[in-house]
PDB file of N, CA and C in Angstrom:
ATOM      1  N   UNK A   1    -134.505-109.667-191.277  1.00  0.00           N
ATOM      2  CA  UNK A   1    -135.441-108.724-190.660  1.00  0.00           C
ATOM      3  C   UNK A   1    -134.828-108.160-189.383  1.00  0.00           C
ATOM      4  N   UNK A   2    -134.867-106.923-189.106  1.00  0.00           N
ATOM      5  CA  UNK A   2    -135.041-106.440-188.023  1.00  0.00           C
ATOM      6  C   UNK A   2    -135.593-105.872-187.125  1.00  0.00           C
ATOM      7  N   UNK A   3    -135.881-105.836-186.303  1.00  0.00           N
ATOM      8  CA  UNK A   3    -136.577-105.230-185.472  1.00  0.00           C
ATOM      9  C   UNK A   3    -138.208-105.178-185.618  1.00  0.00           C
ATOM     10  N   UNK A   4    -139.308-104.710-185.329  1.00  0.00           N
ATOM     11  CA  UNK A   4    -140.448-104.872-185.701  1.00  0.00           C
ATOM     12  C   UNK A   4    -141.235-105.949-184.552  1.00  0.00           C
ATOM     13  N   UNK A   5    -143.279-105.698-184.807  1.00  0.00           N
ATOM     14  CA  UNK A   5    -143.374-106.647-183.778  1.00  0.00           C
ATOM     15  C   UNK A   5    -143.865-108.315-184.425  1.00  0.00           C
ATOM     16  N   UNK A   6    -144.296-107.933-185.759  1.00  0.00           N
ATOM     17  CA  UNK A   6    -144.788-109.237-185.976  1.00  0.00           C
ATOM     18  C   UNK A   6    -143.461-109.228-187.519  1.00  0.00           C
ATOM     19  N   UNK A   7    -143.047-110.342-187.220  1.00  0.00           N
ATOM     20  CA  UNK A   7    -142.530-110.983-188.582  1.00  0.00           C
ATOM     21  C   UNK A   7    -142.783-112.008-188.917  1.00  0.00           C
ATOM     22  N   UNK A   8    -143.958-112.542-189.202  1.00  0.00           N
ATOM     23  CA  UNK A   8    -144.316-113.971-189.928  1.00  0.00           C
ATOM     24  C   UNK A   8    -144.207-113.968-191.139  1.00  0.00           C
ATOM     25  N   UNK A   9    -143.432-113.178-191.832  1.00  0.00           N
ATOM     26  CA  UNK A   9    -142.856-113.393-193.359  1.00  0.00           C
ATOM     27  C   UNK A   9    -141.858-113.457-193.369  1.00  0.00           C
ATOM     28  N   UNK A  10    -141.102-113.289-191.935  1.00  0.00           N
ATOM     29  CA  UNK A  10    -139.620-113.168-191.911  1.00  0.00           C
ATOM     30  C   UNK A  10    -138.757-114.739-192.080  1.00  0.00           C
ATOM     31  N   UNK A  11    -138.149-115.251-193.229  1.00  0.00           N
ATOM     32  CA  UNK A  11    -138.079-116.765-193.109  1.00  0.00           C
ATOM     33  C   UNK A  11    -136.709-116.885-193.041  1.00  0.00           C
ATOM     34  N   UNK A  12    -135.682-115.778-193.242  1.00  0.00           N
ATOM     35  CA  UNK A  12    -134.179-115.633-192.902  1.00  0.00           C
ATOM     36  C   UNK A  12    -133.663-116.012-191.833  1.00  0.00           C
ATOM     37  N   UNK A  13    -133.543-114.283-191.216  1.00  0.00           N
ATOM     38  CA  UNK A  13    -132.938-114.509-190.131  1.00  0.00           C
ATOM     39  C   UNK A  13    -133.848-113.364-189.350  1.00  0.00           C
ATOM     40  N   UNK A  14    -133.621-112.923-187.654  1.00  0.00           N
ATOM     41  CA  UNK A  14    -134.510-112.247-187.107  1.00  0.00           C
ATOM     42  C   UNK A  14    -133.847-111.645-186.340  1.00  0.00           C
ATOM     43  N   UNK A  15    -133.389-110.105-186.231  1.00  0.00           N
ATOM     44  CA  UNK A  15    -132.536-109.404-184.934  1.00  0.00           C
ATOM     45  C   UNK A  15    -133.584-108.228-184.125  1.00  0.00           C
ATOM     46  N   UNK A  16    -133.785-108.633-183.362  1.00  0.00           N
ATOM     47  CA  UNK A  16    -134.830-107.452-182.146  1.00  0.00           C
ATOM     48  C   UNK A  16    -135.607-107.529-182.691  1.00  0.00           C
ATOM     49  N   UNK A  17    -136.769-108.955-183.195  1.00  0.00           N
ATOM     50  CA  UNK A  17    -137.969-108.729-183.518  1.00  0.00           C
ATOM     51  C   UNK A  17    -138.470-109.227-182.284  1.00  0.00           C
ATOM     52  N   UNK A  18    -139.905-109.029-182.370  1.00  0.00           N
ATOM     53  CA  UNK A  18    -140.913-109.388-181.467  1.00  0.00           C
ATOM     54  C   UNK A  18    -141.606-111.222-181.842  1.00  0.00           C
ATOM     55  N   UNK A  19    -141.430-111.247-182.708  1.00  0.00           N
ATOM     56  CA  UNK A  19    -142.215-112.176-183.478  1.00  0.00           C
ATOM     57  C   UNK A  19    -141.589-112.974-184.557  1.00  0.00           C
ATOM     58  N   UNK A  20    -141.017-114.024-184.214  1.00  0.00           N
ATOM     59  CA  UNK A  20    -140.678-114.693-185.642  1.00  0.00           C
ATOM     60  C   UNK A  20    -140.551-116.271-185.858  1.00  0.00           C
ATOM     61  N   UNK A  21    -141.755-116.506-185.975  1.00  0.00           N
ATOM     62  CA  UNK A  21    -141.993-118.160-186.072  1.00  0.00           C
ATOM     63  C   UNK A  21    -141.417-118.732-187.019  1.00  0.00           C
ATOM     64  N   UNK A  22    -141.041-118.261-188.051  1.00  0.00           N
ATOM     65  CA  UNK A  22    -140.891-118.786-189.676  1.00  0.00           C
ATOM     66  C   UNK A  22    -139.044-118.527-189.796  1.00  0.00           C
ATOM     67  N   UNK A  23    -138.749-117.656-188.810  1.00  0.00           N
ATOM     68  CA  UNK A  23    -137.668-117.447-188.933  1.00  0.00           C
ATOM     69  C   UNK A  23    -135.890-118.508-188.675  1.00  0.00           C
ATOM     70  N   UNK A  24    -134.979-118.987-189.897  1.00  0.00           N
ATOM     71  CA  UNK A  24    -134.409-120.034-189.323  1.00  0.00           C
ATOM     72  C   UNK A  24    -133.198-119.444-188.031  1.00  0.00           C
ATOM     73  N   UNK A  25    -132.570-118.422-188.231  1.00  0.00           N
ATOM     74  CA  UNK A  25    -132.107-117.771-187.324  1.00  0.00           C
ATOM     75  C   UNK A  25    -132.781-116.322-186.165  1.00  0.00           C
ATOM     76  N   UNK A  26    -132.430-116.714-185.270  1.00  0.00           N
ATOM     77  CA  UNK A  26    -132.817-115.558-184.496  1.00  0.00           C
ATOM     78  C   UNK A  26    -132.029-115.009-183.759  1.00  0.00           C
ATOM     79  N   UNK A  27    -131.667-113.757-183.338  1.00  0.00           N
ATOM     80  CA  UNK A  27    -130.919-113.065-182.557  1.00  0.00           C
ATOM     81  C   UNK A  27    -131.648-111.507-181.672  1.00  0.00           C
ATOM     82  N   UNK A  28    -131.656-111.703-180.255  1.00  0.00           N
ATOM     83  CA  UNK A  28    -133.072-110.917-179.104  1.00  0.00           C
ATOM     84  C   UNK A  28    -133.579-110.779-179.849  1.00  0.00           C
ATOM     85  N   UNK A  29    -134.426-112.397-180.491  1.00  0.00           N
ATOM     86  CA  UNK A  29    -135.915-111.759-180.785  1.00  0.00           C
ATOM     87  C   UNK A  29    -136.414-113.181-179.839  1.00  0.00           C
ATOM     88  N   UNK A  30    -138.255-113.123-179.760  1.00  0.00           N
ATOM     89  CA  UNK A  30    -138.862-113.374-179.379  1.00  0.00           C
ATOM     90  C   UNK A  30    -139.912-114.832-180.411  1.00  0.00           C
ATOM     91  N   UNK A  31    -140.341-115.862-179.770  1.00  0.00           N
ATOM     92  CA  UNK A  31    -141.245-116.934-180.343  1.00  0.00           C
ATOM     93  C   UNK A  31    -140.396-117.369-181.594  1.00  0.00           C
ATOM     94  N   UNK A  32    -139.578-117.638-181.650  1.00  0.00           N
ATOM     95  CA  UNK A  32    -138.706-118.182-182.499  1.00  0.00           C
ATOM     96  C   UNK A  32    -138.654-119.821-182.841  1.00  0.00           C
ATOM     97  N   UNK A  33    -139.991-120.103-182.752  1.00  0.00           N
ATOM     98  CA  UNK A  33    -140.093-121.486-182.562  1.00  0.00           C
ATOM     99  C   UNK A  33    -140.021-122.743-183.801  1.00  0.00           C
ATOM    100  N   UNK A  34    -139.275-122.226-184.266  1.00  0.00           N
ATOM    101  CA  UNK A  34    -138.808-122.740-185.871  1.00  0.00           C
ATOM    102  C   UNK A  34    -137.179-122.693-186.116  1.00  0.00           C
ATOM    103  N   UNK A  35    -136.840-121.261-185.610  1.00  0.00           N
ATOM    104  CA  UNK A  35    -135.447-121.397-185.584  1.00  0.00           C
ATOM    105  C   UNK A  35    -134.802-122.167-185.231  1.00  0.00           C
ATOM    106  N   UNK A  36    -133.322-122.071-186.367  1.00  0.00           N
ATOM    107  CA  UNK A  36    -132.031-123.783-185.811  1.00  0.00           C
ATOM    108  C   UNK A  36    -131.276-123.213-184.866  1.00  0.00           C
ATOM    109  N   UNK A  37    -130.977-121.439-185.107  1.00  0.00           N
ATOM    110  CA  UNK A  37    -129.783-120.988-184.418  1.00  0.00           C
ATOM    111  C   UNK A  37    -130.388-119.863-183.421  1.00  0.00           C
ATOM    112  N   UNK A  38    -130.613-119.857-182.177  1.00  0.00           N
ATOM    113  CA  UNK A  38    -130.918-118.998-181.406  1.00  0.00           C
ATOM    114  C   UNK A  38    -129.715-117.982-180.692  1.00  0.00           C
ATOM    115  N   UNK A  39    -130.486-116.992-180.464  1.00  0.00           N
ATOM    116  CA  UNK A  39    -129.233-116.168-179.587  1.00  0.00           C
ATOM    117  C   UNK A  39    -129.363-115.013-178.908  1.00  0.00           C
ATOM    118  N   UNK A  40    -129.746-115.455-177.503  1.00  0.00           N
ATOM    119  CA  UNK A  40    -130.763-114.163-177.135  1.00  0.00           C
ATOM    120  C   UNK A  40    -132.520-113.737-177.401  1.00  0.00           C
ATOM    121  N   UNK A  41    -132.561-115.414-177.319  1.00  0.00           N
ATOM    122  CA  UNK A  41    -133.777-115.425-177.725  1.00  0.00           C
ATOM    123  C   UNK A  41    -134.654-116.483-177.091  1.00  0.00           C
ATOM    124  N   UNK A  42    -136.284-116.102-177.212  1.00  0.00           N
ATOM    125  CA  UNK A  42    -137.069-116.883-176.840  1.00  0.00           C
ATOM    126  C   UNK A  42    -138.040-118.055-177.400  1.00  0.00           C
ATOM    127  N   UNK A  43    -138.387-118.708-176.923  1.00  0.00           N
ATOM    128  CA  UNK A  43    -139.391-120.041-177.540  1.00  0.00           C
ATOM    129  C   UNK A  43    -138.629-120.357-178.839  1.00  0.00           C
ATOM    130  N   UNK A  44    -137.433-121.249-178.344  1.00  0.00           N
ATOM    131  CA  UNK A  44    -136.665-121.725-179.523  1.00  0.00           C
ATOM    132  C   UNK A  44    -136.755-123.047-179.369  1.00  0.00           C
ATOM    133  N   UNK A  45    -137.532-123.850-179.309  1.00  0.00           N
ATOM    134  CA  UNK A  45    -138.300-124.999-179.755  1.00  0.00           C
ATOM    135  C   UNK A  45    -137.248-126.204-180.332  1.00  0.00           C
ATOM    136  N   UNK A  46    -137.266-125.848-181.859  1.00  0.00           N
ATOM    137  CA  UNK A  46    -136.722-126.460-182.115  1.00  0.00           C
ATOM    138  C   UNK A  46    -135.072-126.561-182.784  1.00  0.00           C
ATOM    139  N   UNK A  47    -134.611-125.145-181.687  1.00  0.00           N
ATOM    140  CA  UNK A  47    -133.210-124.565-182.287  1.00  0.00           C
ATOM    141  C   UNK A  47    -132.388-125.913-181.623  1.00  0.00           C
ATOM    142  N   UNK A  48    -131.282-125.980-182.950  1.00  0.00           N
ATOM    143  CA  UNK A  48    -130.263-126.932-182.522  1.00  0.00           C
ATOM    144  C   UNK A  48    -129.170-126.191-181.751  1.00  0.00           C
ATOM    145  N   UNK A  49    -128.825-125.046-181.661  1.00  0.00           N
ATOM    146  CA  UNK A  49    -127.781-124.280-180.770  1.00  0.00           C
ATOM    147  C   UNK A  49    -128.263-123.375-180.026  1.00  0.00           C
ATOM    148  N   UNK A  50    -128.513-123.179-178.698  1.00  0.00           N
ATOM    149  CA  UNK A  50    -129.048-122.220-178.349  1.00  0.00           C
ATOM    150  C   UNK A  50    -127.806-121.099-177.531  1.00  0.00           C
ATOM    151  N   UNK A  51    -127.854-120.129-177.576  1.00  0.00           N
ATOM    152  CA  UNK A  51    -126.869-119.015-176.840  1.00  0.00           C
ATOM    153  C   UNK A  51    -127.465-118.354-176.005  1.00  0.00           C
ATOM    154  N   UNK A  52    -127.839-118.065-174.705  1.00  0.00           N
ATOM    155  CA  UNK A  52    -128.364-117.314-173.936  1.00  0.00           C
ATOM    156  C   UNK A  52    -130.050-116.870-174.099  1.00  0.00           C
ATOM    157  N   UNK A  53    -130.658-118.310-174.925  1.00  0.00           N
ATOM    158  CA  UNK A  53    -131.861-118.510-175.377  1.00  0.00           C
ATOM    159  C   UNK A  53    -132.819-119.524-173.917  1.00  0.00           C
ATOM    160  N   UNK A  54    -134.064-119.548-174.253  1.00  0.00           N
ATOM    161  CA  UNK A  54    -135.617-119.999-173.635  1.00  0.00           C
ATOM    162  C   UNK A  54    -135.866-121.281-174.206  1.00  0.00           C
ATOM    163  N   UNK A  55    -136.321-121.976-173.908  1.00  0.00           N
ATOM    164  CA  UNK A  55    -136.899-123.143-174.237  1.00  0.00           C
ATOM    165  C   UNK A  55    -136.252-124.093-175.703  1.00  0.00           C
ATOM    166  N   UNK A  56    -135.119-123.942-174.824  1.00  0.00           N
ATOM    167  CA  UNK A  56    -134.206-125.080-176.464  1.00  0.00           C
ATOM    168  C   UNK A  56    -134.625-126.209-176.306  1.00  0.00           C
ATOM    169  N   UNK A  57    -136.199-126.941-176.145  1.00  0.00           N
ATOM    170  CA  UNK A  57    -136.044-128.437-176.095  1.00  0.00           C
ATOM    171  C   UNK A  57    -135.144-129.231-176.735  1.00  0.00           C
ATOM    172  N   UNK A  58    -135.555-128.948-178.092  1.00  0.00           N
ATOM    173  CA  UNK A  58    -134.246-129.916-179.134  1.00  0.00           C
ATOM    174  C   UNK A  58    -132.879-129.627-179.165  1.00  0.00           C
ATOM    175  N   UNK A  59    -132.457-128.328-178.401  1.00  0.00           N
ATOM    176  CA  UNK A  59    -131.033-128.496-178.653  1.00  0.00           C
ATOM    177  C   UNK A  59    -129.989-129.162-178.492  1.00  0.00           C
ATOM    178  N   UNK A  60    -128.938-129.170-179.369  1.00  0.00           N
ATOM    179  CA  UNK A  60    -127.586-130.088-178.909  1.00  0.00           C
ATOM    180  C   UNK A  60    -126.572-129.740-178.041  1.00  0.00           C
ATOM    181  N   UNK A  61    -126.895-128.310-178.854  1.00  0.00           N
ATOM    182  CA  UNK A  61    -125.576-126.762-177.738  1.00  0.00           C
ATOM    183  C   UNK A  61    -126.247-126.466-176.995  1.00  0.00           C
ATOM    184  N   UNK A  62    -126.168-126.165-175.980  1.00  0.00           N
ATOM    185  CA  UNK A  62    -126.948-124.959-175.297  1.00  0.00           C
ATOM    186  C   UNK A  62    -125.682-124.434-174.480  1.00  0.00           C
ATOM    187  N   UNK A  63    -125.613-122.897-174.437  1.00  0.00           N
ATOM    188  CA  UNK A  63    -124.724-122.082-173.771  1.00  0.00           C
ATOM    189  C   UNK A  63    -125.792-121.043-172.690  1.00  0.00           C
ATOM    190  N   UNK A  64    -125.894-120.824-171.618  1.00  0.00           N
ATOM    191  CA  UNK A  64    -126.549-119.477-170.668  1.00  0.00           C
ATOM    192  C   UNK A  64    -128.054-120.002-171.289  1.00  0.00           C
ATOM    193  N   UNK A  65    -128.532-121.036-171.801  1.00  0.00           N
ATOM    194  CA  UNK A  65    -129.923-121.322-172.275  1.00  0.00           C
ATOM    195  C   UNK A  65    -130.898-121.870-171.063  1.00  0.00           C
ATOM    196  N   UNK A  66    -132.374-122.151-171.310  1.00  0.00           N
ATOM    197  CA  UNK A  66    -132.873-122.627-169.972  1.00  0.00           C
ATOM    198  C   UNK A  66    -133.729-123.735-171.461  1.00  0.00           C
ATOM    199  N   UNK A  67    -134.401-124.845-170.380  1.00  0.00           N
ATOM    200  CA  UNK A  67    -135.288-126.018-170.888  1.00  0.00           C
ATOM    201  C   UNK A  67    -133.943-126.823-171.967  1.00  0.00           C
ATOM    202  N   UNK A  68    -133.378-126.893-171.750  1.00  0.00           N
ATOM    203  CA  UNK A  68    -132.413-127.894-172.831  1.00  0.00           C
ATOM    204  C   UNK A  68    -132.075-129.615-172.453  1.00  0.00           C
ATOM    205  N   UNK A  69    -133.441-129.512-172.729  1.00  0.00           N
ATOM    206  CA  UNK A  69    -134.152-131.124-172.387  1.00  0.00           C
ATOM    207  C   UNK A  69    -132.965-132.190-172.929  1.00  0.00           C
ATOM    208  N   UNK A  70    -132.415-131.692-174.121  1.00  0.00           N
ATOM    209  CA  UNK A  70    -131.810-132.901-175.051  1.00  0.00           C
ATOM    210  C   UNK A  70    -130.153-132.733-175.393  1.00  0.00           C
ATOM    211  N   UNK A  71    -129.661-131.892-174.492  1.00  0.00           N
ATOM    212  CA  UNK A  71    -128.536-131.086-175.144  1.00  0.00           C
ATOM    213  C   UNK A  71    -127.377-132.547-174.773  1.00  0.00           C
ATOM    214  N   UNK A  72    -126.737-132.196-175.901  1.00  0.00           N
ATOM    215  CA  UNK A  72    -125.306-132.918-175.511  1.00  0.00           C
ATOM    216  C   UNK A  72    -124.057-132.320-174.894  1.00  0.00           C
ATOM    217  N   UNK A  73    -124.518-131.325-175.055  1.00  0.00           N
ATOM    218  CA  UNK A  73    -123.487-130.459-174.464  1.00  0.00           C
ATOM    219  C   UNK A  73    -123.954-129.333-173.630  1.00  0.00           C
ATOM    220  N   UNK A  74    -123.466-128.445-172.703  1.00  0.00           N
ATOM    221  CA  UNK A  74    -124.487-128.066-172.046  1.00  0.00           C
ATOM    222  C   UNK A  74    -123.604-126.738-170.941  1.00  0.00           C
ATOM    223  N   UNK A  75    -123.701-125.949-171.370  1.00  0.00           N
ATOM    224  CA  UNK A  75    -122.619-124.446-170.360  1.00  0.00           C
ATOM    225  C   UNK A  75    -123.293-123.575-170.070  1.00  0.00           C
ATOM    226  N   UNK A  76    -123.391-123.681-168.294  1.00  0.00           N
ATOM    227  CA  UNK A  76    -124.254-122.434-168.025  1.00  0.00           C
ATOM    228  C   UNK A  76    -125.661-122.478-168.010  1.00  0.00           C
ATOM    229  N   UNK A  77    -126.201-124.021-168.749  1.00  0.00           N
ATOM    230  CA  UNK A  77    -127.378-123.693-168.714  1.00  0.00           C
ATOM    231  C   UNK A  77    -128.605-125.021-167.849  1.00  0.00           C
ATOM    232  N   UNK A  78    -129.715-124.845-167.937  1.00  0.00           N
ATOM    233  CA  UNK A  78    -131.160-125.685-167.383  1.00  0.00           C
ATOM    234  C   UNK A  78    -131.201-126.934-167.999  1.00  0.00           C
ATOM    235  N   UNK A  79    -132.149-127.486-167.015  1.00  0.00           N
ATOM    236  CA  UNK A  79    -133.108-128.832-167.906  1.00  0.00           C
ATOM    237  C   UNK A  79    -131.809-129.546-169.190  1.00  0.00           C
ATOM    238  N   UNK A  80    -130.324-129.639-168.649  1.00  0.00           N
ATOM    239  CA  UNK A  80    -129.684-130.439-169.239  1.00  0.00           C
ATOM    240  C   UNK A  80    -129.896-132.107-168.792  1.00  0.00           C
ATOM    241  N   UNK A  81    -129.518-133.088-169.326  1.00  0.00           N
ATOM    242  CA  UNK A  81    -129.729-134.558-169.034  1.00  0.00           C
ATOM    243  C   UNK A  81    -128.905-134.992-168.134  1.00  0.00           C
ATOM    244  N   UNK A  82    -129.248-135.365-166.878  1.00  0.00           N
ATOM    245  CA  UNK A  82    -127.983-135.671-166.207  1.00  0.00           C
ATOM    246  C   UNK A  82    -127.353-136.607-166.931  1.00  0.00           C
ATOM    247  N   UNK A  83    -125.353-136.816-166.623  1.00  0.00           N
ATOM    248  CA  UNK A  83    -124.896-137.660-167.280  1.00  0.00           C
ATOM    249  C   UNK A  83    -124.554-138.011-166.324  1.00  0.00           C
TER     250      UNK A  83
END
């Protein structure tokens, strides 16, 4: 899917949407809170890589990301674990 504001059928992937909960990849889109692979994106929940993404709680990567509560690895970005 691309672009658009709601994609809740979108279960692929998601580039400049507004909306994509269901979606496993996302790229600048928005509420992505399902996606594994973020990138430029927001409310990525439960993305395992995040790239210049919002709220990676679960991630492992996080690169330019913020909230990366769990990351093992961690460049550029927030809320990594101190080691």
């Amino acid at each position: 899917c691309t672009g658009g504001s709601d994609r809740t059928s979108c279960t692929a992937a998601c580039t400049g949407c507004a909306n994509c909960p269901n979606a496993v990849t996302c790229t600048d889109s928005q509420n992505c809170i399902n996606a594994v692979t973020c990138t430029g994106s927001s409310n990525c929940n439960k993305a395992t890589t995040c790239t210049n993404s919002s709220d990676c709680f679960e991630a492992t990567t996080c690169t330019d990301s913020t909230n990366c509560n769990k990351a093992t690895a961690c460049t550029n970005s927030t809320g990594c674990p101190k080691r």
